[in-house]
Protein backbone atom coordinates (compact mmCIF):
# COMPACT_ATOMS: atom_id res chain seq x y z
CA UNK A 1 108.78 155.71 134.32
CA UNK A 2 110.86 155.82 137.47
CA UNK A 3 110.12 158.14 140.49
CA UNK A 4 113.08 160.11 139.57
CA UNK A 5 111.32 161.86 136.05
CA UNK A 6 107.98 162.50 137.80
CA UNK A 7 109.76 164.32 140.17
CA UNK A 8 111.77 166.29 137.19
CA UNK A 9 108.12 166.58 135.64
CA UNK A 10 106.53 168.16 138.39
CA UNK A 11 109.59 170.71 139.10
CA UNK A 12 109.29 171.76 135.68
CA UNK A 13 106.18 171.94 135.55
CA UNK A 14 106.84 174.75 138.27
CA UNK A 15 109.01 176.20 137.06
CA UNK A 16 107.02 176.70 133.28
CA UNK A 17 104.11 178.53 135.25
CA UNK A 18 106.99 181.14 137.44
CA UNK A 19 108.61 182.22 134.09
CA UNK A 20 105.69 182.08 132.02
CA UNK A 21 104.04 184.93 134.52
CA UNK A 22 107.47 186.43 133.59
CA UNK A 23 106.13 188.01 130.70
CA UNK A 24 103.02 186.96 129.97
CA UNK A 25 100.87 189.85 131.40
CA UNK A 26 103.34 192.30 129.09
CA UNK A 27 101.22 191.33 125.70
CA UNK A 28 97.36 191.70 128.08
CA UNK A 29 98.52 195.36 129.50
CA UNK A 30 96.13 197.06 127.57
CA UNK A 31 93.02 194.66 128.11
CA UNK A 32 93.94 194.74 131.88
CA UNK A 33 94.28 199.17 132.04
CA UNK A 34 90.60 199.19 130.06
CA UNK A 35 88.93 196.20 132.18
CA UNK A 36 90.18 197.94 135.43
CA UNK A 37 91.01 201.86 134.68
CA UNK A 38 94.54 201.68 135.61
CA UNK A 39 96.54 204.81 135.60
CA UNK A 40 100.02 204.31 134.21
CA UNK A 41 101.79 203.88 137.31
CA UNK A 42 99.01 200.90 138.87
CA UNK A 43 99.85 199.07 134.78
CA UNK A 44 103.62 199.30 135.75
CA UNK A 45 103.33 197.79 139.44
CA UNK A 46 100.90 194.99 137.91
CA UNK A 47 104.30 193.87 136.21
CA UNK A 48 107.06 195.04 138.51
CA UNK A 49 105.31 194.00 141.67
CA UNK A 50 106.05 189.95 140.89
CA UNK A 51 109.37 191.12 139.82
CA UNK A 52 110.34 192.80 142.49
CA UNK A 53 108.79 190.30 145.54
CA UNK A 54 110.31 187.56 143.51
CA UNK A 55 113.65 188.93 143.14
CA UNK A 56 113.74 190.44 147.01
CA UNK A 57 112.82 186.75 148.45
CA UNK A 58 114.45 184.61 146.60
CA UNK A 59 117.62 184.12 148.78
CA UNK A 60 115.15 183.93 151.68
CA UNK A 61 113.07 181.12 150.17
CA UNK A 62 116.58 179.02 148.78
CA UNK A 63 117.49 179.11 153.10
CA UNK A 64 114.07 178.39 154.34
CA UNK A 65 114.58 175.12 151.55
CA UNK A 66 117.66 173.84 153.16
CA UNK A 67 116.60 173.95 157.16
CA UNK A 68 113.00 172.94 156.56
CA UNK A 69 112.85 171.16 153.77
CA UNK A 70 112.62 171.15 149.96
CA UNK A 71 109.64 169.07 149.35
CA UNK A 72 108.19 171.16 152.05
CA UNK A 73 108.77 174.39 151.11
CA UNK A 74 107.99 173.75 147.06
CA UNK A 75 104.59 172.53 148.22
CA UNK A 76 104.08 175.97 150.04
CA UNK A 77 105.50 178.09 147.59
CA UNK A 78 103.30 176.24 145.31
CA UNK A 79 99.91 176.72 147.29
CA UNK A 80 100.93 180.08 147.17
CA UNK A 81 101.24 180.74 143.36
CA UNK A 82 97.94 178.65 142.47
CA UNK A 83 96.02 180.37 144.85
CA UNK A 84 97.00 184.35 144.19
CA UNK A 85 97.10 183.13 140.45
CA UNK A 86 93.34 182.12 141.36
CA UNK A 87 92.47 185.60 143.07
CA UNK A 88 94.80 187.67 140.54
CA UNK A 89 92.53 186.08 137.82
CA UNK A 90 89.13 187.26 139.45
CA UNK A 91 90.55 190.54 140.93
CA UNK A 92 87.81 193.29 140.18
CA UNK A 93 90.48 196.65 140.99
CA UNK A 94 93.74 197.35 140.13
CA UNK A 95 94.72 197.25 143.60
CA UNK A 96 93.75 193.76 143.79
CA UNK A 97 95.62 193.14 141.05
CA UNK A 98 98.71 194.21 142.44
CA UNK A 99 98.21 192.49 145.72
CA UNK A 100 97.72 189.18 144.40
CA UNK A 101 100.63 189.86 142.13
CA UNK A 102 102.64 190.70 144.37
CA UNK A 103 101.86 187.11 146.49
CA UNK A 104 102.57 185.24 143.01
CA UNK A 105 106.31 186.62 143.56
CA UNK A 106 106.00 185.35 146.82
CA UNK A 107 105.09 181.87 145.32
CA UNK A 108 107.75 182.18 142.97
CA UNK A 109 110.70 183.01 145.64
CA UNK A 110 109.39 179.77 147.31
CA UNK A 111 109.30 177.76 144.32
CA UNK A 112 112.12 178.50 142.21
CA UNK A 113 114.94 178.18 144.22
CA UNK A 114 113.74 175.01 145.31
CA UNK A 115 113.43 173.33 141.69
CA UNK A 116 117.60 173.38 141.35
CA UNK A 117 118.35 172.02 144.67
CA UNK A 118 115.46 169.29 144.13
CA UNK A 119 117.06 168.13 140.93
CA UNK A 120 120.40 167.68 142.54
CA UNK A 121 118.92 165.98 145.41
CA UNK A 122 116.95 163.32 143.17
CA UNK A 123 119.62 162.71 140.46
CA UNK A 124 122.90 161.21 142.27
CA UNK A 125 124.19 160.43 138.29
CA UNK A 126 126.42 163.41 137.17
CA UNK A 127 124.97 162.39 133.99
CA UNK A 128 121.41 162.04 134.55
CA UNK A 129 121.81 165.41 136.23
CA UNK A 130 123.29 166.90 133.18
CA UNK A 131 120.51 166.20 131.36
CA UNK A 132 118.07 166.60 134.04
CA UNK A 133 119.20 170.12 134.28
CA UNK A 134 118.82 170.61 130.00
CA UNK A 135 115.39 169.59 130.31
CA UNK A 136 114.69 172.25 133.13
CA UNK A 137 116.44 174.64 131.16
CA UNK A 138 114.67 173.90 128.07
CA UNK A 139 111.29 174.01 129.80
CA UNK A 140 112.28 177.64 131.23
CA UNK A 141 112.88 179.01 127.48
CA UNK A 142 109.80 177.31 126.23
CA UNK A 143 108.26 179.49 128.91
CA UNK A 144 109.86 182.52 127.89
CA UNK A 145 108.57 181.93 124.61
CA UNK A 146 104.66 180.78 125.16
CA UNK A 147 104.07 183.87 127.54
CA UNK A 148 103.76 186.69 124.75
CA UNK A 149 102.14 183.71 122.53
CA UNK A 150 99.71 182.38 125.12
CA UNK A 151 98.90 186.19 126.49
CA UNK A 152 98.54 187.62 122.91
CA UNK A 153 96.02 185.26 122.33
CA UNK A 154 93.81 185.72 125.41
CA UNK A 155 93.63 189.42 125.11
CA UNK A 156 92.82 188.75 121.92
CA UNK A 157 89.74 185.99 122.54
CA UNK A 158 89.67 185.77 126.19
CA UNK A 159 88.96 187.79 129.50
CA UNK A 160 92.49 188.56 130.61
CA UNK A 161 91.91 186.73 133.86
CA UNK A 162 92.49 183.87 131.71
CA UNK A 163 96.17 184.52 131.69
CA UNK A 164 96.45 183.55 135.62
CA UNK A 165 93.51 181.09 135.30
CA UNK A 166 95.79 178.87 133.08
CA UNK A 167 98.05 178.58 136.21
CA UNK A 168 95.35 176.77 138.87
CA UNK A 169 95.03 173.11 136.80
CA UNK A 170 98.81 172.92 136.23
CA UNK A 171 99.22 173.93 139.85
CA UNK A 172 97.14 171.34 141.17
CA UNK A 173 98.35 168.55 139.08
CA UNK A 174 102.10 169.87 139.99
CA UNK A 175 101.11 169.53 144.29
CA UNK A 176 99.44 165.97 143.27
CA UNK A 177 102.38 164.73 141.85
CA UNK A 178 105.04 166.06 144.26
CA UNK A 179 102.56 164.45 146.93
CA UNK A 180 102.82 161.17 145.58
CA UNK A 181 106.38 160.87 144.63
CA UNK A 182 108.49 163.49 145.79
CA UNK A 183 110.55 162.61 149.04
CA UNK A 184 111.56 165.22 151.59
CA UNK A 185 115.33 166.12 150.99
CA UNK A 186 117.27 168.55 152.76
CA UNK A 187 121.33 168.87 153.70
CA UNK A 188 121.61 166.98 156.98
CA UNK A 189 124.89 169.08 157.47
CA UNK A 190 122.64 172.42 157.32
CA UNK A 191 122.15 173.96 160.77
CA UNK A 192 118.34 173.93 161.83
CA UNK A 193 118.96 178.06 163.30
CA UNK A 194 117.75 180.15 160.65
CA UNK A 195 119.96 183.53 160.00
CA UNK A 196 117.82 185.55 160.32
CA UNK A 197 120.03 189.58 160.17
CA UNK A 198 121.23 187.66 157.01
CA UNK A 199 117.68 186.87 155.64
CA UNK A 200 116.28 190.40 156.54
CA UNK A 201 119.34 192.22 154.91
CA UNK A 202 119.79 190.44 152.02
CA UNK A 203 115.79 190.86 151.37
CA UNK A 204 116.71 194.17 152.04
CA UNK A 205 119.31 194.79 149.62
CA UNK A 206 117.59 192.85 146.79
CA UNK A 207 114.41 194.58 147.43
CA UNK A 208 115.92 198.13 147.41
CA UNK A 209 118.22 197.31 143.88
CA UNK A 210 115.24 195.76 142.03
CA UNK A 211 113.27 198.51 142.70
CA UNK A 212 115.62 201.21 141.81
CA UNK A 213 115.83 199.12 138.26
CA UNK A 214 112.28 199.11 137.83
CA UNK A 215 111.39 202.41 138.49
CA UNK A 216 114.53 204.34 137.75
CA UNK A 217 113.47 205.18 134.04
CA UNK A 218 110.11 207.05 134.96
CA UNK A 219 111.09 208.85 138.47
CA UNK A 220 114.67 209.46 136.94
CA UNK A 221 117.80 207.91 137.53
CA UNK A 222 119.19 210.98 139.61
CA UNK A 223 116.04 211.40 142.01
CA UNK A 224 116.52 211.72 145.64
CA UNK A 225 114.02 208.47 145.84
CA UNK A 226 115.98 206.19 142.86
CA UNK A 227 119.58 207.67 144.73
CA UNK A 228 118.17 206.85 148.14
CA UNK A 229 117.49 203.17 147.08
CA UNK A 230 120.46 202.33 145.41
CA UNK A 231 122.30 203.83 148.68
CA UNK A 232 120.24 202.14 150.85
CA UNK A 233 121.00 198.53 148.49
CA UNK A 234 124.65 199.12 149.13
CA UNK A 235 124.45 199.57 152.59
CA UNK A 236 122.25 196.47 153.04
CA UNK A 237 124.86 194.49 150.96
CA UNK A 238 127.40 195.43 153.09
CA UNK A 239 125.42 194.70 156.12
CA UNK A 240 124.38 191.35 154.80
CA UNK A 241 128.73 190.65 153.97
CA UNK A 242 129.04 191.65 157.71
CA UNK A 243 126.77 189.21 159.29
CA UNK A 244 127.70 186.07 157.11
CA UNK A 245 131.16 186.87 157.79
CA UNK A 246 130.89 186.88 161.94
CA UNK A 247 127.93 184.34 162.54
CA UNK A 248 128.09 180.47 163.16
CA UNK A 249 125.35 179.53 161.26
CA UNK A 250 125.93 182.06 158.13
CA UNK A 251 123.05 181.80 155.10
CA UNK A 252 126.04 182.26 152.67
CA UNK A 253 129.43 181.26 153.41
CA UNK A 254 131.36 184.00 152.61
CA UNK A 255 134.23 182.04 151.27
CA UNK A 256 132.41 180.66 148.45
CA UNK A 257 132.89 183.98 146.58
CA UNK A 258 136.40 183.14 146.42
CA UNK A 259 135.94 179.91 144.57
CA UNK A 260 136.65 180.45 140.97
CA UNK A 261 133.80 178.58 139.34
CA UNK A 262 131.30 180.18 141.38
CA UNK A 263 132.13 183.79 141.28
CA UNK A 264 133.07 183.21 137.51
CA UNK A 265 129.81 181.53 136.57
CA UNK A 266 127.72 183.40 138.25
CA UNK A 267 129.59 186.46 136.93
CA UNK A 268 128.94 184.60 133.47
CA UNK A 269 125.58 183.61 133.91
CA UNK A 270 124.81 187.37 134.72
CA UNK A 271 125.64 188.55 131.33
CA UNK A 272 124.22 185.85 129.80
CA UNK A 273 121.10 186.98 131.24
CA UNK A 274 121.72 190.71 130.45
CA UNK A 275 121.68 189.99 127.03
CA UNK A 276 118.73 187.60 126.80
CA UNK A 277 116.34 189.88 128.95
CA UNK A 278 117.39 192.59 127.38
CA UNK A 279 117.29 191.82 123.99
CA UNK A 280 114.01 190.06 124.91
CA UNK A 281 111.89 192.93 125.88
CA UNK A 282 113.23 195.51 123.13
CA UNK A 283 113.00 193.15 120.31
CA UNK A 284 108.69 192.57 121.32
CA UNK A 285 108.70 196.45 120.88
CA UNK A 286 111.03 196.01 117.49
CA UNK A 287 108.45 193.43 116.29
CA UNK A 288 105.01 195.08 116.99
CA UNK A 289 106.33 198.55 116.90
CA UNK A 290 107.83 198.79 113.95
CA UNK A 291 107.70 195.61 112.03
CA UNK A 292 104.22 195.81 112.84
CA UNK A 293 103.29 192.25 113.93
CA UNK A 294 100.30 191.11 116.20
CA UNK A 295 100.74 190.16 119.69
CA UNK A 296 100.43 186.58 119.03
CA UNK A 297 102.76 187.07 115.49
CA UNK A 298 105.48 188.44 117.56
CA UNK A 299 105.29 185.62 119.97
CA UNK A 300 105.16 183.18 116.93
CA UNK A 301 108.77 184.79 116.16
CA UNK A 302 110.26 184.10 119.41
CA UNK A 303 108.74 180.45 119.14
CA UNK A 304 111.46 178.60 116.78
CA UNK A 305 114.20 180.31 119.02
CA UNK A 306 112.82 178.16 122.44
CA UNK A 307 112.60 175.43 120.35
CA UNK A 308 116.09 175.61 118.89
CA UNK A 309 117.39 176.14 122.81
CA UNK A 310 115.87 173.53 123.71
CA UNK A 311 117.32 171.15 121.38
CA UNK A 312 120.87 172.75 122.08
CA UNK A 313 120.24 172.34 125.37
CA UNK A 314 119.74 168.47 125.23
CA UNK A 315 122.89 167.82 122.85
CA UNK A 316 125.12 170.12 125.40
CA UNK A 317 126.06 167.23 127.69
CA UNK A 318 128.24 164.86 125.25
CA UNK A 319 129.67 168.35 123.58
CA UNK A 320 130.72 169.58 127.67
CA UNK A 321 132.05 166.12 128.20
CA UNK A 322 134.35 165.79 124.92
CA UNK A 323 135.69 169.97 124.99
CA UNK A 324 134.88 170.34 128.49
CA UNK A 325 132.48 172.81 130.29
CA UNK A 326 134.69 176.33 130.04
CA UNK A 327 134.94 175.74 126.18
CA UNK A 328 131.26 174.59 125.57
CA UNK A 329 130.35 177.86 127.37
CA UNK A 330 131.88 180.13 125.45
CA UNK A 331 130.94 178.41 122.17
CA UNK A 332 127.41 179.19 123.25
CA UNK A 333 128.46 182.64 123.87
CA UNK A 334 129.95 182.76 120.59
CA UNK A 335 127.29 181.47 118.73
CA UNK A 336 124.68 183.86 120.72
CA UNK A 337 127.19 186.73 119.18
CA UNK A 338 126.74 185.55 116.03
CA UNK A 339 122.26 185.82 115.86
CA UNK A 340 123.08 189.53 118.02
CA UNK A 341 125.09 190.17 114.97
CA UNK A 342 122.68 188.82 112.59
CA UNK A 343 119.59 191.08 114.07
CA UNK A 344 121.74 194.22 114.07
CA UNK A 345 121.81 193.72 110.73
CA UNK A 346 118.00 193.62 110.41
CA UNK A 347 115.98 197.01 109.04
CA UNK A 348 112.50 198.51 109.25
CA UNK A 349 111.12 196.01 106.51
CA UNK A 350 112.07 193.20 107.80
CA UNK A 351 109.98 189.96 107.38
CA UNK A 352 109.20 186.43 109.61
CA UNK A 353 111.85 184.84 107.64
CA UNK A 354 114.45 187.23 107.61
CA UNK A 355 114.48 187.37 111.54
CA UNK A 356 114.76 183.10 111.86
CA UNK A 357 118.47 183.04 111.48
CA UNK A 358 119.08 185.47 114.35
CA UNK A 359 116.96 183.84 115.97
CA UNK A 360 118.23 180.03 115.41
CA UNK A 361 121.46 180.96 116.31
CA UNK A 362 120.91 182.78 119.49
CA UNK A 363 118.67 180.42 120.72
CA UNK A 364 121.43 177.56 119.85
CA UNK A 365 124.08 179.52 121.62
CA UNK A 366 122.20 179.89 124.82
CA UNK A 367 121.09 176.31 125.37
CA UNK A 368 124.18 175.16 124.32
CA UNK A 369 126.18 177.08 127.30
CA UNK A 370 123.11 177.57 129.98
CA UNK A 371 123.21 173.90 131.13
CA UNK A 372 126.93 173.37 131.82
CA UNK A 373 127.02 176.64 133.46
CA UNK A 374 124.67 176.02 135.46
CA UNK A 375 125.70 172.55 136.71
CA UNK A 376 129.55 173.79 137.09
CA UNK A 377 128.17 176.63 139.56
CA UNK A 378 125.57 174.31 141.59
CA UNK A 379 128.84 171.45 141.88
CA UNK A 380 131.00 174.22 143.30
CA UNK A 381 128.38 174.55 146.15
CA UNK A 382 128.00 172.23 149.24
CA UNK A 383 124.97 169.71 148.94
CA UNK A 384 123.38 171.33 152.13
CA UNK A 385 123.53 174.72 150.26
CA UNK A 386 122.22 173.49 147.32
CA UNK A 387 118.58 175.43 148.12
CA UNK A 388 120.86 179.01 148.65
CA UNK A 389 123.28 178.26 145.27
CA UNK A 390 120.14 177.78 143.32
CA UNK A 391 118.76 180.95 144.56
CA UNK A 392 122.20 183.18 143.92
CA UNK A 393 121.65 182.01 140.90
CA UNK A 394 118.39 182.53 140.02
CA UNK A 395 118.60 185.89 142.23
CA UNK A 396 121.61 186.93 139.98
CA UNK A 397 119.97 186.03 136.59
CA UNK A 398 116.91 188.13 137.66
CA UNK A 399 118.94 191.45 138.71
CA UNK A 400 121.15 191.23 135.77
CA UNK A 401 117.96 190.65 133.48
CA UNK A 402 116.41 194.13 134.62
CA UNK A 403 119.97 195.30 134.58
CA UNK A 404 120.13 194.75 131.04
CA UNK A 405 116.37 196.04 130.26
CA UNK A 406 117.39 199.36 132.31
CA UNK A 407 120.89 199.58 130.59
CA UNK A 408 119.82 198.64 127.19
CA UNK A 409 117.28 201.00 127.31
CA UNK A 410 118.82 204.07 128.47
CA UNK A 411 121.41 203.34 125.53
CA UNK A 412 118.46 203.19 123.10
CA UNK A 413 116.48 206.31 124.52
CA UNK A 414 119.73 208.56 124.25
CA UNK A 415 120.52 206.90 120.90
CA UNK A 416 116.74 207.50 119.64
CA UNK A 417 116.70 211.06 121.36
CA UNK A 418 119.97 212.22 119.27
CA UNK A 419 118.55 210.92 115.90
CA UNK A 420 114.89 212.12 116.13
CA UNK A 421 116.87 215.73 117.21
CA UNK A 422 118.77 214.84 113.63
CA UNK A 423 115.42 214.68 111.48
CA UNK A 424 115.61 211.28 111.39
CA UNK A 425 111.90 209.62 111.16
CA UNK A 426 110.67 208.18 114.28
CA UNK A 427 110.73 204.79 113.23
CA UNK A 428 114.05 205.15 112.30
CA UNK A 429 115.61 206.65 115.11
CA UNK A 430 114.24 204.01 117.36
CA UNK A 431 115.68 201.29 114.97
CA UNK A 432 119.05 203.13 115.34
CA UNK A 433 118.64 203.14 119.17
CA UNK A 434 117.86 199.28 119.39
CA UNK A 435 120.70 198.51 116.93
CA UNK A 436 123.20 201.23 119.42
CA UNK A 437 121.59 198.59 122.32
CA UNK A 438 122.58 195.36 120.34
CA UNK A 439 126.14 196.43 120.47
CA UNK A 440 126.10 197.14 124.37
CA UNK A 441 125.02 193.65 124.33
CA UNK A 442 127.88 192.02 122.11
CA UNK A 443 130.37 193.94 123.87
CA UNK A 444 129.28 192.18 127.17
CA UNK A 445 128.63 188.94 125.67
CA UNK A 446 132.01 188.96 124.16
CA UNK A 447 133.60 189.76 127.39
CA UNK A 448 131.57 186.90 129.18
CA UNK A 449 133.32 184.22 126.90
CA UNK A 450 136.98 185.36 128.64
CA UNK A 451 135.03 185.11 131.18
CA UNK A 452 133.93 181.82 130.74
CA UNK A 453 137.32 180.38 129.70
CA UNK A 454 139.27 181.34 132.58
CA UNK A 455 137.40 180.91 135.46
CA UNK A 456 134.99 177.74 134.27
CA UNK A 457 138.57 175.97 133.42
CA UNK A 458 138.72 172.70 135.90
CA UNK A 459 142.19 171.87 137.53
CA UNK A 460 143.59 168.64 135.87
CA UNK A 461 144.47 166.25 138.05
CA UNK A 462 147.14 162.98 137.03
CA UNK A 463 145.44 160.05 135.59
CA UNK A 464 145.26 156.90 138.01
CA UNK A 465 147.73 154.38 136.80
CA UNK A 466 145.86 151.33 135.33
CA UNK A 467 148.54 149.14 136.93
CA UNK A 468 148.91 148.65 141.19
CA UNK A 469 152.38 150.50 141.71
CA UNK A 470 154.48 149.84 145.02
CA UNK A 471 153.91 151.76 148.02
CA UNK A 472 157.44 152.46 148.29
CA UNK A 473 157.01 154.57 144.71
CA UNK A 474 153.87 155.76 145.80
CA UNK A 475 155.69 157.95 149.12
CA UNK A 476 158.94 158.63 147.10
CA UNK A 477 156.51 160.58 144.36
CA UNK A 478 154.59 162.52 146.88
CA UNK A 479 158.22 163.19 148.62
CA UNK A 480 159.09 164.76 145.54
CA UNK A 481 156.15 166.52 144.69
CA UNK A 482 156.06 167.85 147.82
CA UNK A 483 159.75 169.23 147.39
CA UNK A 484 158.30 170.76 143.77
């Protein structure tokens, strides 16, 4: 197999074990709070502090990939995750716990944006690319999937530490296989001075949002603390536009926000992942809650819907090339519309069976549109920014992922609160609040594929004659055009 596909193999493999710690701790929360006598709060940090490191850095490590290195700064993000994944495994107190948690996220804002910019350093084929980029994509959602699957099981058979034990082997094979075949890539246009006002404010501002999202819901969304960080999020955004719009060596050219197929897909790519996260976390609690599956029968459910994403994702390149990239995108959107419709339709006795449809179809819809997307947005970039794009990205998708768990869910707690005030049974009323969620959700998605259409659209240029024509033609037609 060429050099090329061990390279893809080993990026995915990285980027498998940073989603899969995405969610796979959710399903082992209880093992973890009775192994370690958590209090509520330490359970919540065990999750939200990867989240939120992850999330904060990520711009940071996409700008420390493009002045020193790709190859460079994979292998140290990658150090990073194995090793914390190592301690987090054989932490003996919930502070521990957190700690090494919170250097996974570290790992992961080292790793991640790296992946992208790696792919479009090794695959000079817009083609190859393409599907270089479905097979990344695919491996994500399989990742998504396995995490409830693979962490229902341990807590079920295993010690939890098993759930970051699983990460150390792949990790090692993943640094011995970048070693021997991944070269050192980075743009030789970026500027070797790092930004650093721009790194610390942007870290700032991320930091300070994701936060706010994550703990919003328990200290209350108008508490001087939740208030204070969203304040202090705007005013480190602004600081952060500031500084990339006065220095020489800017981390983010300011002018990219006014190309079209950035903004647009990255606009796009933020619903898409409102929806999916969203949907995501308050369909587990459908499932187990009140449907009354297992750990590992709920992940089972989500199984055939990474499967069918991933085959989606591998047909969307010859679809994107015949209808073009704007219109494949918003079929994907559609078709996700149609499985959000499908599960709103879904009630309190609901079998395996009777979810797969929903299921199917939003897991077609999303591979189908996620690849194109995502290659339109990383093209609209400069090559020596490719580490940054991949990280506004992948920063974007994460933000508008616990934007969509935090909006989702105050939806369904006010819709839930105002039926169980009603009489309405308990199961019930949170079935009526998930369903109130679901349309939140299709409202967005729909808006995503006008979205998609207008701003994803290329500009059409003239076909090149197949015949030499005269120079003399060649100057009168640009004389004309010019007059036009």
């Amino acid at each position: 197999m060429p050099r090329r596909w061990w390279i893809l193999v080993a990026v995915s493999l990285a980027t498998f074990m940073t989603y899969l710690d995405n969610n796979i701790v959710n399903v082992a929360i209880p093992t973890i709070q009775r192994s370690l006598h958590l209090s509520v709060a330490g359970l919540e940090w065990v999750v939200s502090g990867y989240v939120l490191v992850f999330a904060g850095l990520m711009l940071v490590g996409g700008r420390l990939a493009d002045v020193y290195g790709r190859r460079r700064v994979f292998l140290a993000g990658l150090s990073v995750f194995t090793l914390s994944s190592l301690a987090a495994g054989l932490a003996s107190s919930g502070g521990m716990l957190i700690t090494f948690r919170a250097l996974q996220g570290l790992g992961a804002a080292l790793l991640v944006p790296t992946t992208l910019a790696i792919i479009l350093a090794t695959f000079d084929d817009a083609r190859e690319r393409i599907r270089a980029i479905g097979i990344w994509t695919a491996i994500g959602a399989l990742a998504l999937a396995f995490g409830p699957l693979i962490g229902g099981f341990i807590s079920q058979n295993r010690h939890w530490g098993w759930i970051f034990f699983i990460n150390v082997p792949v990790g090692v094979i993943t640094f011995a296989m970048a070693v021997a075949w991944m070269p050192e890539s980075h743009g030789q246009s970026a500027s070797r001075r790092l930004d650093i006002p721009g790194l610390a404010s942007s870290a700032v501002a991320l930091f300070a949002l994701t936060y706010a999202l994550i703990e919003g819901h328990t200290k209350g969304w108008t508490s001087a603390q939740i208030l204070s960080s969203f304040t202090l999020a705007v005013v480190a955004a602004v600081t952060f536009a500031l500084i990339e719009a006065r220095t020489k060596s800017p981390m983010v050219h300011t002018s990219l926000f006014r190309s079209r197929v950035f903004s647009g897909g990255t606009l796009v790519m933020m619903m898409w992942a409102f929806g999916i996260f969203g949907i995501y976390f308050f369909t587990s609690l459908y499932l187990q809650g009140i449907l009354g599956f297992s750990p590992v029968k709920a992940g089972l459910a989500f199984l055939p819907m990474a499967l069918v994403l991933a085959i989606s994702a591998g047909i969307s390149e010859p679809v994107a090339a015949r209808i073009g990239a704007h219109r494949t995108v918003a079929l994907g959107l559609a078709i996700m519309l149609g499985g959000l419709y499908l599960f709103a339709r879904q009630g309190l006795d609901a079998g395996y069976l009777d979810l797969m449809p929903g299921f199917a179809l939003f897991g077609a819809g999303a591979g189908l549109m996620n690849v194109p997307l995502t290659n339109a947005v990383l093209e609209s970039m400069p090559a020596d920014r490719s580490g940054v794009a991949s990280a506004l990205l992948n920063a974007s998708r994460e933000v508008a992922g616990l934007l969509g768990i935090t909006v989702i869910g105050a939806v369904l707690s006010s819709r839930e609160g105002a039926a169980l005030r009603s009489g309405v049974p308990a199961p019930q009323a949170f079935l009526d609040g998930y369903h109130a969620g679901l349309v939140v959700t299709l409202a967005l998605i729909g808006a995503g594929i006008v979205v998609a259409m207008v701003t994803l659209r290329r500009t059409l240029r003239p076909a090149v004659p197949a015949t030499p024509v005269p120079a003399e033609q060649v100057e009168e037609g640009l004389q004309e055009a010019a007059i036009e």
